[in-house]
C-alpha atoms as a PDB file:
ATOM      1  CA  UNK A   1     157.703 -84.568   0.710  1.00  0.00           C
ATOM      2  CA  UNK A   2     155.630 -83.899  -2.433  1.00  0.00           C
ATOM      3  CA  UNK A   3     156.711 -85.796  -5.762  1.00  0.00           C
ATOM      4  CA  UNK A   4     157.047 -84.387  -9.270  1.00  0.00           C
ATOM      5  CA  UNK A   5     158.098 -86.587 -12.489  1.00  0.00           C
ATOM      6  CA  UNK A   6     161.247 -84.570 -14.099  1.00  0.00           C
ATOM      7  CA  UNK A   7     160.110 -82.964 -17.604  1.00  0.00           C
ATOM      8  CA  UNK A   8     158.066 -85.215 -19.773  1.00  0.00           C
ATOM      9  CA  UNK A   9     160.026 -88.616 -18.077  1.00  0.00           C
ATOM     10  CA  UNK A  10     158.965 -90.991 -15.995  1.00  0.00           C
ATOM     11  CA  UNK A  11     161.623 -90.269 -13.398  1.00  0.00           C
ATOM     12  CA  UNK A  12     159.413 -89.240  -9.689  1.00  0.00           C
ATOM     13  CA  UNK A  13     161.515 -87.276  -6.973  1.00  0.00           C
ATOM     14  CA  UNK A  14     160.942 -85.442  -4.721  1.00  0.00           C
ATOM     15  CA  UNK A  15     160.511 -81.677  -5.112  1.00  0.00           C
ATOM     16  CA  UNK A  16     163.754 -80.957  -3.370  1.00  0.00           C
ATOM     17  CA  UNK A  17     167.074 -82.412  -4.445  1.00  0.00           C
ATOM     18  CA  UNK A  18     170.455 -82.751  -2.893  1.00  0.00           C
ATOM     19  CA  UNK A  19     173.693 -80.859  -4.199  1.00  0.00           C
ATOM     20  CA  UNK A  20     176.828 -82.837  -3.413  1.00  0.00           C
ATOM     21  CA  UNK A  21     179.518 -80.311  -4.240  1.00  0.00           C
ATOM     22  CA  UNK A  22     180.977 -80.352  -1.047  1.00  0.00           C
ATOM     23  CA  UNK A  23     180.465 -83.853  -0.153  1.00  0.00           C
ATOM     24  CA  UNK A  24     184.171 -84.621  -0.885  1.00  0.00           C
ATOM     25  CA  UNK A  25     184.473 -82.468   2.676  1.00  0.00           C
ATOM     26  CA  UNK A  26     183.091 -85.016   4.632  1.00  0.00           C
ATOM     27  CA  UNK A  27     184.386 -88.544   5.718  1.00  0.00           C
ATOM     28  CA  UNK A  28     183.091 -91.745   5.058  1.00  0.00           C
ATOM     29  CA  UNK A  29     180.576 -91.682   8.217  1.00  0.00           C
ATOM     30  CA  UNK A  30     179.407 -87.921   7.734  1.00  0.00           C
ATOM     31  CA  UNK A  31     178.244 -88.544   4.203  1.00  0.00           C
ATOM     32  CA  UNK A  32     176.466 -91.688   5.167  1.00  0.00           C
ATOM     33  CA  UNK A  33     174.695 -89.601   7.656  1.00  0.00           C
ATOM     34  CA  UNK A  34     173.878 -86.459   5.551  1.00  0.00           C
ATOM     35  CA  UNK A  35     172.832 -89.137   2.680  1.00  0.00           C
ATOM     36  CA  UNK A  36     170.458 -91.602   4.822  1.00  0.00           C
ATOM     37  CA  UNK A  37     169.193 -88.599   6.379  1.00  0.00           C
ATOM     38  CA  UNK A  38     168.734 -87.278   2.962  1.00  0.00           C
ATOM     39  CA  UNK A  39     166.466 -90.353   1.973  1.00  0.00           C
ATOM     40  CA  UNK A  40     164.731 -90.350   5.080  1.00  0.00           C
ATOM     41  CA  UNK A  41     163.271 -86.627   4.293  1.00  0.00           C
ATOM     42  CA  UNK A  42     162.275 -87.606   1.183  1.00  0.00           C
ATOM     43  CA  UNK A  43     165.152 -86.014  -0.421  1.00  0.00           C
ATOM     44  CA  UNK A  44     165.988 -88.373  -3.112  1.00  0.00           C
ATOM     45  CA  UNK A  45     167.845 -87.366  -5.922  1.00  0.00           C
ATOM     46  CA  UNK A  46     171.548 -86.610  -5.500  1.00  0.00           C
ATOM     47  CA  UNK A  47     172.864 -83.762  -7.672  1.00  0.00           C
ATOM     48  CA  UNK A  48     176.649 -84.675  -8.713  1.00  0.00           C
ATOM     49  CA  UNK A  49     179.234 -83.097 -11.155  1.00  0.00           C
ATOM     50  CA  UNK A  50     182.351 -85.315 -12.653  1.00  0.00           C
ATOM     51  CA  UNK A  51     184.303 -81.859 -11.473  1.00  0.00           C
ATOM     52  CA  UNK A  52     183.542 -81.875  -7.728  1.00  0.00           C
ATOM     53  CA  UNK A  53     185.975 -82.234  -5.689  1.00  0.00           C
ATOM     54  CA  UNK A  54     187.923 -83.544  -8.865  1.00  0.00           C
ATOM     55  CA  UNK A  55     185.864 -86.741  -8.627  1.00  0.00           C
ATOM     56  CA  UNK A  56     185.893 -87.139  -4.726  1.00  0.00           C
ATOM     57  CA  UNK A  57     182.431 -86.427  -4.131  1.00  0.00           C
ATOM     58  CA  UNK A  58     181.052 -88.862  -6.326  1.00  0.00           C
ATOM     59  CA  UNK A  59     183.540 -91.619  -4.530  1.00  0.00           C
ATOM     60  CA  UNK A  60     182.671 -90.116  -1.158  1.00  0.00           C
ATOM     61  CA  UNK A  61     179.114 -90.864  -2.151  1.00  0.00           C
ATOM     62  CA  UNK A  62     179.001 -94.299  -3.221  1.00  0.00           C
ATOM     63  CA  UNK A  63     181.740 -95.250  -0.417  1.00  0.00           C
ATOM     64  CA  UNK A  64     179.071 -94.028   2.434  1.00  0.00           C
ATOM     65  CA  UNK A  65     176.478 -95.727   1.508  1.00  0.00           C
ATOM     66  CA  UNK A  66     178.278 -98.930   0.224  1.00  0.00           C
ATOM     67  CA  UNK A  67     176.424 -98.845  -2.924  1.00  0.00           C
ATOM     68  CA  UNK A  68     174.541-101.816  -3.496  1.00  0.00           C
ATOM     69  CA  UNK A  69     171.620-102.720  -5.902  1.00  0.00           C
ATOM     70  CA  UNK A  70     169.073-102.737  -3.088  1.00  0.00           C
ATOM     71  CA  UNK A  71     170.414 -99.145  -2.079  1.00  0.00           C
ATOM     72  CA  UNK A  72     170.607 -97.882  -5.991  1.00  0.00           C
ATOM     73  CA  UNK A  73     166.965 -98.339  -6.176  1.00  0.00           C
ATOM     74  CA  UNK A  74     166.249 -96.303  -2.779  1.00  0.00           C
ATOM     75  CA  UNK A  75     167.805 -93.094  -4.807  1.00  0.00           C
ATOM     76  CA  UNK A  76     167.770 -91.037  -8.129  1.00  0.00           C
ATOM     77  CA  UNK A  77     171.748 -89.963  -9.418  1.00  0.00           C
ATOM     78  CA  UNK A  78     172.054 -87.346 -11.329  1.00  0.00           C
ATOM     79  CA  UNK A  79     175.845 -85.929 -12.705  1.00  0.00           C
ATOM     80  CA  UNK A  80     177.216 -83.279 -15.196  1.00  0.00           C
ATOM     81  CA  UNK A  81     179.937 -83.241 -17.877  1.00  0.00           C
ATOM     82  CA  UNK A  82     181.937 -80.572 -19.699  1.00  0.00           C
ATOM     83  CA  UNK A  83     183.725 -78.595 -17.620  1.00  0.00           C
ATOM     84  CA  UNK A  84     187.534 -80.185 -18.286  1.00  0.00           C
ATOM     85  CA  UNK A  85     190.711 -77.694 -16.947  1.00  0.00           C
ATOM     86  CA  UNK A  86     188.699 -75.025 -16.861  1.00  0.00           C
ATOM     87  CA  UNK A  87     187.399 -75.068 -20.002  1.00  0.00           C
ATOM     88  CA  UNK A  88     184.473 -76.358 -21.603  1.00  0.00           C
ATOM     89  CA  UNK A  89     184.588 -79.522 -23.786  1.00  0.00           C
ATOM     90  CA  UNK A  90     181.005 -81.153 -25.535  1.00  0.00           C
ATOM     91  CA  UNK A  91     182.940 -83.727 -27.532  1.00  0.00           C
ATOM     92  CA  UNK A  92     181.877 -87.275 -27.890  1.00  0.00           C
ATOM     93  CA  UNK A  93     185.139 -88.608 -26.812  1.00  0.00           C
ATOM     94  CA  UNK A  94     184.883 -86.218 -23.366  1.00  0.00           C
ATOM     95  CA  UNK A  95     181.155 -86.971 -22.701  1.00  0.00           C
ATOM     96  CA  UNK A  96     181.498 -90.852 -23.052  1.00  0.00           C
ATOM     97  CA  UNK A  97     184.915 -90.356 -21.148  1.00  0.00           C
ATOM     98  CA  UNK A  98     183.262 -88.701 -18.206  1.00  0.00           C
ATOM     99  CA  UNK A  99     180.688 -90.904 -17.670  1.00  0.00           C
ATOM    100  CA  UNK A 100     182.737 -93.670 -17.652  1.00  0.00           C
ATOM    101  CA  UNK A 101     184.305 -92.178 -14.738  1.00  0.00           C
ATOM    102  CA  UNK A 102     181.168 -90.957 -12.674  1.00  0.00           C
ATOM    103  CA  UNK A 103     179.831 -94.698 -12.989  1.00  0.00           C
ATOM    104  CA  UNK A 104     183.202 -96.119 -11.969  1.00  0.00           C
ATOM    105  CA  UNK A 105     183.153 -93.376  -9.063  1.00  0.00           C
ATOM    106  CA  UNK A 106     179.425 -93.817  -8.389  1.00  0.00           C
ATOM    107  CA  UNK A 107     180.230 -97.665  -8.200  1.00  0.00           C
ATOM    108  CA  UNK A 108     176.831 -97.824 -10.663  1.00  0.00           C
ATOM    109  CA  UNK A 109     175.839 -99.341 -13.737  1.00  0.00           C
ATOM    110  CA  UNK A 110     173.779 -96.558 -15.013  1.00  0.00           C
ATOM    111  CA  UNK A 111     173.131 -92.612 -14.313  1.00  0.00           C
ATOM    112  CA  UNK A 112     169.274 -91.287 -14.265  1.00  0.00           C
ATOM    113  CA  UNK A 113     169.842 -87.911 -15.760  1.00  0.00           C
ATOM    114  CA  UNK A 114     173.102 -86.294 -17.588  1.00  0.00           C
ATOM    115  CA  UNK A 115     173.244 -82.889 -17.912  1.00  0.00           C
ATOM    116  CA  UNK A 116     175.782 -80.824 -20.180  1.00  0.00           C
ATOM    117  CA  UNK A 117     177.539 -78.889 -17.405  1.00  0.00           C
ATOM    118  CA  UNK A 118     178.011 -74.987 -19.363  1.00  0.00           C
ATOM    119  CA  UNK A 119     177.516 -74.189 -22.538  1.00  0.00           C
ATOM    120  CA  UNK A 120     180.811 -75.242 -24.889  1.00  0.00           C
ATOM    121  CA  UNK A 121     180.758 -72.184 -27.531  1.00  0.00           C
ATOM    122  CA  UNK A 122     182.939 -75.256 -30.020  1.00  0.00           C
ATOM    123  CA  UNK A 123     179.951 -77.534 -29.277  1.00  0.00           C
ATOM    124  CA  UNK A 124     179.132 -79.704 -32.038  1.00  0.00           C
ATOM    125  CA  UNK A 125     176.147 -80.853 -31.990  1.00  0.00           C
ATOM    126  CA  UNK A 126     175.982 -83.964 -33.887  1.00  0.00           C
ATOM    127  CA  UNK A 127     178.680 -85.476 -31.673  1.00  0.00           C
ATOM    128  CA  UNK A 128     176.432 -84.653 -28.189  1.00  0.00           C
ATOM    129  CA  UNK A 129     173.540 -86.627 -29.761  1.00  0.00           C
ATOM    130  CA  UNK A 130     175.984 -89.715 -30.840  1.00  0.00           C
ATOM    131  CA  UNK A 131     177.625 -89.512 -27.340  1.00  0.00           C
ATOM    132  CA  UNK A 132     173.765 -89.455 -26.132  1.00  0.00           C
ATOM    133  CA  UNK A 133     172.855 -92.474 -28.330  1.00  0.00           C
ATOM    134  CA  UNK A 134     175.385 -94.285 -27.130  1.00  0.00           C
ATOM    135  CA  UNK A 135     174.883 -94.119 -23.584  1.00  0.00           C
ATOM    136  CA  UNK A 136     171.611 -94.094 -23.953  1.00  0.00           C
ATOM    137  CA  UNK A 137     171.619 -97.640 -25.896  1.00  0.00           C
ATOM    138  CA  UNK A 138     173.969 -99.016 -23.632  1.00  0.00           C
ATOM    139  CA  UNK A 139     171.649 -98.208 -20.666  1.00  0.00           C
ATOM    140  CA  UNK A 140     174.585 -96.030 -18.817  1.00  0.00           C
ATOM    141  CA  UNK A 141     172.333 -93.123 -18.690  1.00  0.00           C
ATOM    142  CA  UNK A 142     168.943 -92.551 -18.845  1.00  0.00           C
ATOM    143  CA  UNK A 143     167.916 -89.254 -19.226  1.00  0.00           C
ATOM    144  CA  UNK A 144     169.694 -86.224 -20.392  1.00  0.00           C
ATOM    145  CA  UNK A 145     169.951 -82.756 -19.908  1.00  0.00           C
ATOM    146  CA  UNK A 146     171.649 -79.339 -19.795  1.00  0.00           C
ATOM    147  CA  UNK A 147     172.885 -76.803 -17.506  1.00  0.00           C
ATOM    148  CA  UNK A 148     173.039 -72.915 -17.337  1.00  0.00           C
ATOM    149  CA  UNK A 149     172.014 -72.931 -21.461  1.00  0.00           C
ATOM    150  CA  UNK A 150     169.312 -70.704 -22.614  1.00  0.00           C
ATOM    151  CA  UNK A 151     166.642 -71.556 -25.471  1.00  0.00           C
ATOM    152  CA  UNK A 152     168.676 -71.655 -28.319  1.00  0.00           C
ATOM    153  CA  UNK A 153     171.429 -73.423 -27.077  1.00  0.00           C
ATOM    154  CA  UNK A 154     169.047 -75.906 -26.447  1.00  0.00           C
ATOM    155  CA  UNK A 155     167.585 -75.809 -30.022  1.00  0.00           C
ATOM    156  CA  UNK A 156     170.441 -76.205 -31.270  1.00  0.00           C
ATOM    157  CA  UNK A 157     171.162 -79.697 -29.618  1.00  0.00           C
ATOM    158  CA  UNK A 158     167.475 -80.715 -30.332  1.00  0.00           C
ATOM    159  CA  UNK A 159     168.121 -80.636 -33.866  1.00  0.00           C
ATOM    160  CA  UNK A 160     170.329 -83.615 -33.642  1.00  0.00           C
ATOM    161  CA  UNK A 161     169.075 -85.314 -30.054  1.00  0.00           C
ATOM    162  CA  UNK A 162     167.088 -88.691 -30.403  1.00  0.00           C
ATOM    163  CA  UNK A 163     166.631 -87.916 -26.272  1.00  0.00           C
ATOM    164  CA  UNK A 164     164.638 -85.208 -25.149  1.00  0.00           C
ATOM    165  CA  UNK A 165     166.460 -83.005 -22.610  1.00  0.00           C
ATOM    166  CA  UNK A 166     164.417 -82.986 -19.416  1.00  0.00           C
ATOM    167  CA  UNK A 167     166.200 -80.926 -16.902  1.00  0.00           C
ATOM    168  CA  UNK A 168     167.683 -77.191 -17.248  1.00  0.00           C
ATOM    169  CA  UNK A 169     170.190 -76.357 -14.146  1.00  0.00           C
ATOM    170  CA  UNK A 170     169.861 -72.634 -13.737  1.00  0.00           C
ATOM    171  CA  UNK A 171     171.108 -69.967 -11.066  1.00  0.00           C
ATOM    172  CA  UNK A 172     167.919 -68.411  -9.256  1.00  0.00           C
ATOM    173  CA  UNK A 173     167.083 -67.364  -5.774  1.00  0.00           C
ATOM    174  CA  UNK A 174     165.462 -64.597  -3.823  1.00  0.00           C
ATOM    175  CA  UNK A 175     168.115 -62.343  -4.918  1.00  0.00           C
ATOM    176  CA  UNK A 176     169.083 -63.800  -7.785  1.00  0.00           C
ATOM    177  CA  UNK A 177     165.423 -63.398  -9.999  1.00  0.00           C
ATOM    178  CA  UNK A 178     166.674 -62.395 -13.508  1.00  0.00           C
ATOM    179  CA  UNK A 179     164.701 -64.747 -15.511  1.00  0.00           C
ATOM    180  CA  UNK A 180     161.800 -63.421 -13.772  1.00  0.00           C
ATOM    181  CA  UNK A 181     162.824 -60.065 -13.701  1.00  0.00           C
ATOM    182  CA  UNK A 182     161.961 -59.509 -17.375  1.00  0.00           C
ATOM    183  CA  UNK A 183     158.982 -60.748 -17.865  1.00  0.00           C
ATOM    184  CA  UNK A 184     157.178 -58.266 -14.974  1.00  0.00           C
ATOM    185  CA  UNK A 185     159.082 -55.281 -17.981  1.00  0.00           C
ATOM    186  CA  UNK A 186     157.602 -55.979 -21.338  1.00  0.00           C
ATOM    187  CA  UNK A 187     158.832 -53.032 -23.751  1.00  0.00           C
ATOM    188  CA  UNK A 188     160.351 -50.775 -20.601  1.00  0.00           C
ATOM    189  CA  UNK A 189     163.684 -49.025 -20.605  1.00  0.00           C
ATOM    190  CA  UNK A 190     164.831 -49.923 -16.913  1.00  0.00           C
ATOM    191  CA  UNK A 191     167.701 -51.989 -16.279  1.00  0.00           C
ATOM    192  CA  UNK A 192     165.394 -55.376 -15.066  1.00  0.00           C
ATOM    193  CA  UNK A 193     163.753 -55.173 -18.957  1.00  0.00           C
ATOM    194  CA  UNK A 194     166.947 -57.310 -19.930  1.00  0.00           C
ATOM    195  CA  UNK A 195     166.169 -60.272 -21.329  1.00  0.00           C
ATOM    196  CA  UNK A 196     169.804 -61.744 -20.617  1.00  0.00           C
ATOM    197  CA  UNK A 197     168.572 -65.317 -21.064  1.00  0.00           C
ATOM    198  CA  UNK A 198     166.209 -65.719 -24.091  1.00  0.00           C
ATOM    199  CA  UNK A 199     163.425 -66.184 -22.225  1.00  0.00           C
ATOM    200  CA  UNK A 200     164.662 -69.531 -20.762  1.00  0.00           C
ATOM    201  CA  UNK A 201     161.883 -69.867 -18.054  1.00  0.00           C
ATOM    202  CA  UNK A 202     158.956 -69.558 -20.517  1.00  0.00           C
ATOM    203  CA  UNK A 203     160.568 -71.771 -23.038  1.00  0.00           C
ATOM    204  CA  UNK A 204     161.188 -74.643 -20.334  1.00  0.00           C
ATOM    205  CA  UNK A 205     157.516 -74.540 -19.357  1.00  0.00           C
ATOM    206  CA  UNK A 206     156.355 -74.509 -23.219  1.00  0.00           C
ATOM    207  CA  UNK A 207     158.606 -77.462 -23.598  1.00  0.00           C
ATOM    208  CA  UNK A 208     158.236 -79.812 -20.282  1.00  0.00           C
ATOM    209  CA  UNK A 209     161.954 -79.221 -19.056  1.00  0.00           C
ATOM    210  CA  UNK A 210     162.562 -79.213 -15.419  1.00  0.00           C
ATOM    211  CA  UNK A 211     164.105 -76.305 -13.904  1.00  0.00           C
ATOM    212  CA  UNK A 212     166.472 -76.914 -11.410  1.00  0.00           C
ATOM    213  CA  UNK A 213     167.417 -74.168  -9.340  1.00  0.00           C
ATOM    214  CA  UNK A 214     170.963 -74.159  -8.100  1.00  0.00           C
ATOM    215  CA  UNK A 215     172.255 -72.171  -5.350  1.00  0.00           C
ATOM    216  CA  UNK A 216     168.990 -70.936  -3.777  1.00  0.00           C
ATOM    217  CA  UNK A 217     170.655 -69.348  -0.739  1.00  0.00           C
ATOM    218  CA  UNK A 218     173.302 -67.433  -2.462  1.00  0.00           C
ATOM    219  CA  UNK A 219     173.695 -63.889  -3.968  1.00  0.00           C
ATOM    220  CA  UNK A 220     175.800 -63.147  -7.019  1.00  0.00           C
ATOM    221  CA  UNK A 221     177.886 -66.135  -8.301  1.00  0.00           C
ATOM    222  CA  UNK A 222     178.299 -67.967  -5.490  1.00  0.00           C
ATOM    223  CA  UNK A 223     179.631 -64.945  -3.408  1.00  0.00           C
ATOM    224  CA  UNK A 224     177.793 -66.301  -0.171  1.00  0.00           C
ATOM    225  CA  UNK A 225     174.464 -66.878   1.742  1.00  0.00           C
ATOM    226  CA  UNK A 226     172.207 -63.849   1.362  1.00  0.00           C
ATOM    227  CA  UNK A 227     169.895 -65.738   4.266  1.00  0.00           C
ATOM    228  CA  UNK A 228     170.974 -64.524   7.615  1.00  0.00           C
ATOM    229  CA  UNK A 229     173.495 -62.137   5.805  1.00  0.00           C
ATOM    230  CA  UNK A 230     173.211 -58.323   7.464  1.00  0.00           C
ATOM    231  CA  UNK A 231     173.863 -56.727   4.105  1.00  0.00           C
ATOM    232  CA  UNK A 232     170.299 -57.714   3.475  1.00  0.00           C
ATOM    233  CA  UNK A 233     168.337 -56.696   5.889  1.00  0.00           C
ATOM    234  CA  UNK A 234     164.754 -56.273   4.109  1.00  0.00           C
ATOM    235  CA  UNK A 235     164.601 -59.773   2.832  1.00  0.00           C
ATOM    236  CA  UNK A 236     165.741 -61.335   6.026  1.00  0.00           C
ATOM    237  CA  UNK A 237     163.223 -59.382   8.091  1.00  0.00           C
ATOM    238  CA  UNK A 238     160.103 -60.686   5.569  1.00  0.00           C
ATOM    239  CA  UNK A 239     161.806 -64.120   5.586  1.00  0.00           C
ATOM    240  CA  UNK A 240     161.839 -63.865   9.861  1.00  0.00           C
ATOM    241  CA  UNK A 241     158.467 -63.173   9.968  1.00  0.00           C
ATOM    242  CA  UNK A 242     157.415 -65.804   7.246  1.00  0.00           C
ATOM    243  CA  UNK A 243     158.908 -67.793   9.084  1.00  0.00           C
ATOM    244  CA  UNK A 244     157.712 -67.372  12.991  1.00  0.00           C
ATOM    245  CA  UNK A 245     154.052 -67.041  11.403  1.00  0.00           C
ATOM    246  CA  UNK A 246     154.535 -70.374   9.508  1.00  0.00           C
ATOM    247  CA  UNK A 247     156.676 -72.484  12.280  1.00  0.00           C
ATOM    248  CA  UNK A 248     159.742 -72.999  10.400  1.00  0.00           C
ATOM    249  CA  UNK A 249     163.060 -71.317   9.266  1.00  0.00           C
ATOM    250  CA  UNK A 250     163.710 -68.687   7.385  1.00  0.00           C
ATOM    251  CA  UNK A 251     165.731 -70.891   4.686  1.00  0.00           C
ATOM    252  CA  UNK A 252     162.477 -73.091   4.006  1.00  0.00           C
ATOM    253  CA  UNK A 253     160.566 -69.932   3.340  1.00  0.00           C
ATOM    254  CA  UNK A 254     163.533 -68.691   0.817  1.00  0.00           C
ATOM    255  CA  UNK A 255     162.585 -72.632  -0.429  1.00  0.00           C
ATOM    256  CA  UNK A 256     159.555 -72.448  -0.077  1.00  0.00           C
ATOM    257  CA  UNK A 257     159.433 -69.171  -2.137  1.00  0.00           C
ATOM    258  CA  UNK A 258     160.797 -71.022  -5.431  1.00  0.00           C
ATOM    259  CA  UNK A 259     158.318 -74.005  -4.900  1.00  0.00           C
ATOM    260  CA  UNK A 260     155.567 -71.861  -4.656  1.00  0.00           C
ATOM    261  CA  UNK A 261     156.425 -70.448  -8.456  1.00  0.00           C
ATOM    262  CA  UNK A 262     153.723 -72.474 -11.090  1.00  0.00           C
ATOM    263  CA  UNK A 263     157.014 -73.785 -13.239  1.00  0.00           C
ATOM    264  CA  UNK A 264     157.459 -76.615 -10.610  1.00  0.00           C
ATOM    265  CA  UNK A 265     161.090 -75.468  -9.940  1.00  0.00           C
ATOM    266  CA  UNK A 266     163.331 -78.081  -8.433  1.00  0.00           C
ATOM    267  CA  UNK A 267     165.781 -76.562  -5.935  1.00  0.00           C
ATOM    268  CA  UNK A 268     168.973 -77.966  -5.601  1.00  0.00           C
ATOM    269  CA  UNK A 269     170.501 -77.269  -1.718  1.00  0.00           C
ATOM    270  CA  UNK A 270     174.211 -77.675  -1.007  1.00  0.00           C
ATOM    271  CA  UNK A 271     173.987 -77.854   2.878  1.00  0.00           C
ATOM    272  CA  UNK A 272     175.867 -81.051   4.770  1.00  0.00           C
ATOM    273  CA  UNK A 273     174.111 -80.143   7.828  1.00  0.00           C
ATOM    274  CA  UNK A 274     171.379 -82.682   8.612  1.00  0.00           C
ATOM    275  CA  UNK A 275     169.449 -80.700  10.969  1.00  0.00           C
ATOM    276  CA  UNK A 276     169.129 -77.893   8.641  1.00  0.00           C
ATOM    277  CA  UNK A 277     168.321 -80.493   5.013  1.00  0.00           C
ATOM    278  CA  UNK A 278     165.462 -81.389   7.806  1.00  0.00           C
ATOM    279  CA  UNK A 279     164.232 -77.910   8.238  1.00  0.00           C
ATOM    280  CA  UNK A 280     164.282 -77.226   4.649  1.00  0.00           C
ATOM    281  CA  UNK A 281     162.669 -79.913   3.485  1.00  0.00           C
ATOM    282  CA  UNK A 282     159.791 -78.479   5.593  1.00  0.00           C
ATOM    283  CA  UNK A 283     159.420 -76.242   2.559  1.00  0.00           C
ATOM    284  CA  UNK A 284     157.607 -78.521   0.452  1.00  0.00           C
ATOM    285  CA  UNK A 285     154.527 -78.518   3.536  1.00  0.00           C
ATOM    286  CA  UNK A 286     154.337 -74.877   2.925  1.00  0.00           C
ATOM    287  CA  UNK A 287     151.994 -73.056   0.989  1.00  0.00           C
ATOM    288  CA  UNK A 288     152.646 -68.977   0.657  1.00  0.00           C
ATOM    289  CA  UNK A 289     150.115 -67.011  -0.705  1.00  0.00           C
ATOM    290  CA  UNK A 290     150.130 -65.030  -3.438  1.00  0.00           C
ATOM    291  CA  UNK A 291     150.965 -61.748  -1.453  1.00  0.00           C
ATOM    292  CA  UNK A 292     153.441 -63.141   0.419  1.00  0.00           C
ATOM    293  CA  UNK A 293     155.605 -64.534  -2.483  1.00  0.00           C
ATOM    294  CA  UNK A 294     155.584 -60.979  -4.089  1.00  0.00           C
ATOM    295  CA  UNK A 295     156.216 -59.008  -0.619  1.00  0.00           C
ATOM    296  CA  UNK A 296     159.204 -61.886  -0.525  1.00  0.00           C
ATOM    297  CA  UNK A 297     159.945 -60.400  -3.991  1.00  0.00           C
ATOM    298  CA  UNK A 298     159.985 -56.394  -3.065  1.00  0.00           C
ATOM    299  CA  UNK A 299     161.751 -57.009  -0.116  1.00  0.00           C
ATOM    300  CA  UNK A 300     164.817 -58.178  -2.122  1.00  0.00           C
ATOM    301  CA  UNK A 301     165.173 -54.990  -3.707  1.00  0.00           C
ATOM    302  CA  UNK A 302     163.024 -55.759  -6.815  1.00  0.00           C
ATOM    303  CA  UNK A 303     160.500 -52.879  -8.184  1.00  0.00           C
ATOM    304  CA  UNK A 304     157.353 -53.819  -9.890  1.00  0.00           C
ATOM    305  CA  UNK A 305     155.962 -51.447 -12.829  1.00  0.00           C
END
């Protein structure tokens, strides 16, 4: 699998990272399977959230693979903070809090890369950078970045960080194009001429921050799979014939799709199925052309002026 270093650090993955949401679903044996499987793909940094499955995944994790030093350095862990009840929460006291936890969970002594989970509108941001120092002083963390925040947001926290934030979690697939949307509509009056995030894409690429793409099979907010789904039939027919003229399946072309984008796009896949993490990760051998990455494009529904 091709390598990229995560913004302006020296932190090399590889192009496609693991989600491990739904890792608390597994048993001890499964996730050792889905993770060594993982690893053996190339697939080496592990996507977790102190939220998922209330801290079960990240136990589930480090219990599968008995963490050890020797397997720590095999693998890249990445978690989020924030999210607490159901709310959002950017204090000091809740960052340094979480991690705490994730490392206990993780069975770790540090965390590569931190990211702020959603945006906390009572954020303040000379507390993030303190709880940022702090960790990052301690050596408990060693990058740090955000999630779902647009250019601003992340202004705003650069005012105060010491750190620079290196990776920007945000929602995009096939179907799911907005921050791209807008910039094909300069100064038009349709609907896609929305600039609903600030420009986020543009300003991550001026400013060496990773996107991540989460949920790269999914339409709306995590309402389900769009890949094999019937209710969209003119993406799934150009992403079955992508896929028979290229040798692989249609959810490495949907991969391969975001790879293929100049911003060096990290995707971030959910599945537990190791047979289909190997057929994805087929996506970073595959090169579509030009044409084919905008008929990919149309055939989701999008119009170009």
């Amino acid at each position: 699998m091709k390598r990229i270093k995560l913004g302006n650090s020296e932190l090399e993955v590889g192009e496609i990272s693991l989600g491990c949401m739904r890792m608390n679903e597994l048993d001890k044996k499964e996730a050792g399977y889905v993770i060594e499987n993982a690893l053996d793909v190339g697939v080496d940094l592990f996507d977790h959230a102190d939220i998922y499955g209330k801290g079960k995944s990240e136990e589930v994790f480090s219990n599968a693979i008995d963490m050890n030093d020797d397997v720590r350095e095999k693998m890249k862990l990445q978690t989020k903070c924030g999210i607490r009840e159901g709310l959002f929460d950017f204090s000091k006291e809740h960052i340094l809090e979480s991690v705490e936890g994730s490392l206990r969970r993780l069975k770790t002594d540090y965390i590569d890369s931190l990211l702020l989970h959603r945006p906390d509108a009572l954020v303040e941001p000379e507390e993030v950078a303190e709880a940022f120092t702090t960790l990052k002083e301690s050596g408990k963390v060693r990058h740090f970045g955000v999630s779902n925040q647009n250019p601003m947001q992340m202004e705003l926290l650069n005012k105060y960080l010491k750190q620079d934030l290196i990776v920007n979690q945000l929602q995009l697939s096939i179907v799911h194009t907005p921050m791209i949307d807008a910039g094909f509509n300069v100064n038009m009056q349709n609907d896609p001429a929305v600039v609903r995030d600030s420009n986020v894409l543009e300003y991550c690429r001026l400013n060496d921050i990773t996107v991540q793409a989460w949920s790269p099979f999914q339409h709306g907010m995590i309402e389900g799979p769009f890949v094999g789904n019937k209710e969209f039939p003119e993406v799934n027919a150009k992403l079955q014939e992508l896929a028979e003229k290229k040798g692989v399946t249609d959810s490495a072309i949907a991969i391969a799709w975001i790879l293929r984008h100049p911003a060096t796009i990290q995707p971030v896949v959910g599945t537990m199925n190791q047979e289909r993490l190997r057929d994805i990760a087929k996506a970073s051998d595959i090169e579509l052309t030009r044409k084919e990455w905008y008929e990919l494009y149309l055939a989701a529904g999008n119009e170009l002026p």
